[in-house]
Protein backbone atom coordinates (compact mmCIF):
# COMPACT_ATOMS: atom_id res chain seq x y z
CA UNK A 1 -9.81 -81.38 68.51
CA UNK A 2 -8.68 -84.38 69.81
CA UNK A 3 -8.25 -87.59 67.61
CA UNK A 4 -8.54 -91.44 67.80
CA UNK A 5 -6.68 -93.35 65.31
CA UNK A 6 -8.37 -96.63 64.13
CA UNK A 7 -6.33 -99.27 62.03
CA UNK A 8 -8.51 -101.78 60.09
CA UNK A 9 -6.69 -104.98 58.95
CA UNK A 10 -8.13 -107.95 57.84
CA UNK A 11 -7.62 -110.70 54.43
CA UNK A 12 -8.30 -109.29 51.28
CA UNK A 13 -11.90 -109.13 49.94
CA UNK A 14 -13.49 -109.76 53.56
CA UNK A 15 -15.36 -106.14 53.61
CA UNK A 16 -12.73 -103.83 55.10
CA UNK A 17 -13.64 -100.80 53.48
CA UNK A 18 -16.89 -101.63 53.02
CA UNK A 19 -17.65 -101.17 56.86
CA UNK A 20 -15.38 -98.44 57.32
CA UNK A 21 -16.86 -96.37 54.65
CA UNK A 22 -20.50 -97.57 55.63
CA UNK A 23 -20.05 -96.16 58.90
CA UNK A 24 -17.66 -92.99 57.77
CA UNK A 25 -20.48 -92.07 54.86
CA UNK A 26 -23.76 -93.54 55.62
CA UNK A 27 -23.57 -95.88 52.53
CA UNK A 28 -21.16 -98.40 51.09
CA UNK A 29 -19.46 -98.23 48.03
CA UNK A 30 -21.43 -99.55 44.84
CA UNK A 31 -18.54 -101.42 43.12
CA UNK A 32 -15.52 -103.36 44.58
CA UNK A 33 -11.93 -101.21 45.22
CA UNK A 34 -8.62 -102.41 45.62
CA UNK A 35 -7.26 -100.16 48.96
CA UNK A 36 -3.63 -100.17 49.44
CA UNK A 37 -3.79 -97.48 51.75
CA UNK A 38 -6.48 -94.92 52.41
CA UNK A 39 -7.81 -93.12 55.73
CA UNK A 40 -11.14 -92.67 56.18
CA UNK A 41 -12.53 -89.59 58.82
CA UNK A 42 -15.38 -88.78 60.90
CA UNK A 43 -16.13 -86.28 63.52
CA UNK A 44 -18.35 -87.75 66.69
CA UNK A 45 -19.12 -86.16 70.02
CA UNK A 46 -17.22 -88.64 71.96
CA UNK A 47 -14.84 -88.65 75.25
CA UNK A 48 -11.96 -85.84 75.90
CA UNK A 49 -9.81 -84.51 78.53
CA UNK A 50 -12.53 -81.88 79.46
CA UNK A 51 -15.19 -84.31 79.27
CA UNK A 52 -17.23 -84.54 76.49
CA UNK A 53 -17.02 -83.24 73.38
CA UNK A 54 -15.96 -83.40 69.31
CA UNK A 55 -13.47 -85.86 68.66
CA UNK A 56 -12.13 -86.93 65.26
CA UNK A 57 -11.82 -90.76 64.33
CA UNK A 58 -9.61 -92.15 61.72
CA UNK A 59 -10.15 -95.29 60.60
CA UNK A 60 -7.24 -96.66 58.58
CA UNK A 61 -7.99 -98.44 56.20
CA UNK A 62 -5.57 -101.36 55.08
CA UNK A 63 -4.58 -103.76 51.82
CA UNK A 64 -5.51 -107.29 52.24
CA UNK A 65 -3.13 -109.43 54.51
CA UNK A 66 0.21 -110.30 52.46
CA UNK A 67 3.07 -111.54 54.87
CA UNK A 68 6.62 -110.32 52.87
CA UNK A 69 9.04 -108.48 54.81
CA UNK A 70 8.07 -105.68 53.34
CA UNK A 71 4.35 -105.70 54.17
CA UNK A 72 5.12 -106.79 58.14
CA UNK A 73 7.24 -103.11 58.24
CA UNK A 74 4.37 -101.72 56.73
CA UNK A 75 2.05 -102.52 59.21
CA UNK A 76 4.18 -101.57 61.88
CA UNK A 77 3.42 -98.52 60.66
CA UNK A 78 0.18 -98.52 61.14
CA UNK A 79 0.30 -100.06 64.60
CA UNK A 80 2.42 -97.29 65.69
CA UNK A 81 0.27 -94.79 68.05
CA UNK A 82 -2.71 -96.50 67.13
CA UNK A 83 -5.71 -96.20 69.73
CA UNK A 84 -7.88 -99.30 68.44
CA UNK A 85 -7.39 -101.67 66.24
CA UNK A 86 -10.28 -103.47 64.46
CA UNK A 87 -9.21 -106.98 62.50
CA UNK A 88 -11.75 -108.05 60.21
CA UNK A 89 -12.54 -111.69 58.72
CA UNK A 90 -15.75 -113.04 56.77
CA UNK A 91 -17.11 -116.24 58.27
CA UNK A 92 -17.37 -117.77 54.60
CA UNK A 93 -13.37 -117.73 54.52
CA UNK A 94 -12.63 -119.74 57.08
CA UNK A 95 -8.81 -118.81 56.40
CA UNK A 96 -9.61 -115.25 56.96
CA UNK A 97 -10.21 -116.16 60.37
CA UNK A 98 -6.57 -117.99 60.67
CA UNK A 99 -4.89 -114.68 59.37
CA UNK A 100 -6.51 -112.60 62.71
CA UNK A 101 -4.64 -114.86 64.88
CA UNK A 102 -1.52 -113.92 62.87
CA UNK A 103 -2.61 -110.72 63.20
CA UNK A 104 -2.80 -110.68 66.95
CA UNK A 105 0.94 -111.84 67.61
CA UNK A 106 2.36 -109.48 65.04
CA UNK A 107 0.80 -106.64 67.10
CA UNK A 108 1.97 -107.77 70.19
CA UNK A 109 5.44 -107.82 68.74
CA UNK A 110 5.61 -104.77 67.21
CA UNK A 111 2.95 -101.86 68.64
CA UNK A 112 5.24 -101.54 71.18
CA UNK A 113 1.85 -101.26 73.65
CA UNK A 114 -1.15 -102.83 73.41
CA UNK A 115 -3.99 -100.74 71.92
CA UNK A 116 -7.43 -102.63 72.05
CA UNK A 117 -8.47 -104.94 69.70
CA UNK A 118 -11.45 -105.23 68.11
CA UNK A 119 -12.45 -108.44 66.43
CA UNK A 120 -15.44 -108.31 63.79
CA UNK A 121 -16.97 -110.30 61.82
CA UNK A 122 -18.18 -109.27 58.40
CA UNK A 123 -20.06 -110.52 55.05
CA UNK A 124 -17.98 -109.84 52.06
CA UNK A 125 -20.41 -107.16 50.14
CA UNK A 126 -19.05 -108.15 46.75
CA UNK A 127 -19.01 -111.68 44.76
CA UNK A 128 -15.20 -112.44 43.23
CA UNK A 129 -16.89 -113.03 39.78
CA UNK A 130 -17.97 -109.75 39.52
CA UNK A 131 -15.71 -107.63 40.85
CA UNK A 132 -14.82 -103.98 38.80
CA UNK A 133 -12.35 -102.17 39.82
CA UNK A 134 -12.87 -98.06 40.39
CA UNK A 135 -12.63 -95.03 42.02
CA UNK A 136 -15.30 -94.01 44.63
């Protein structure tokens, strides 16, 4: 079955994996998590070399935007063989919105092509002051 790989990157606490897993499950998460790394996976009928038929997206689902050394490599990672890319910023964090143009040169640099980029914008679904930490 053929497969799409979606990277989702984005500031921290602007909704990332709250859309991804909205549209993956049907339903967000009920209490705030802290990703570092997770990959979220749904089967669609959707384009494929024969046509149409089942195709497999994953959605890759990212840490908020930190800028060490370390991070940058990380991404790179992620932008390697990636078919979309979706970068995700909350209009009430106006500096979320600053970190997608970041965002944009760093893939340029190092995807090594250009997939397509998706820009979105999202409401955070959770308020800072009460944020819990757990396990979906």
């Amino acid at each position: 079955m053929p497969y799409y790989k979606v990277v989702v990157l984005g500031d921290a606490l602007v909704g990332k994996t709250v859309l991804t897993m909205s549209y993956v499950y049907g339903r967000a998460p009920v209490k705030y998590l802290s990703t570092s790394e997770d990959v979220y996976t749904k089967t669609i009928e959707g384009p494929t070399t024969k046509g149409k038929g089942t195709v497999s997206l994953h959605f890759w689902d990212t840490s908020g935007l930190v800028c060490s050394s370390d991070e940058v490599k990380k991404r790179h990672r992620y932008y390697m063989f990636a078919d979309a890319i979706m970068l995700i910023y909350n209009p009430e964090k106006p500096e979320s919105f600053e970190k997608i143009e970041m965002l944009k040169g760093e893939i340029g640099e190092l995807a090594g092509r250009k997939p397509p980029i998706f820009i979105v914008q999202n409401m955070a679904m959770c308020i800072e002051e009460n944020i819990n930490k757990v396990s979906y």
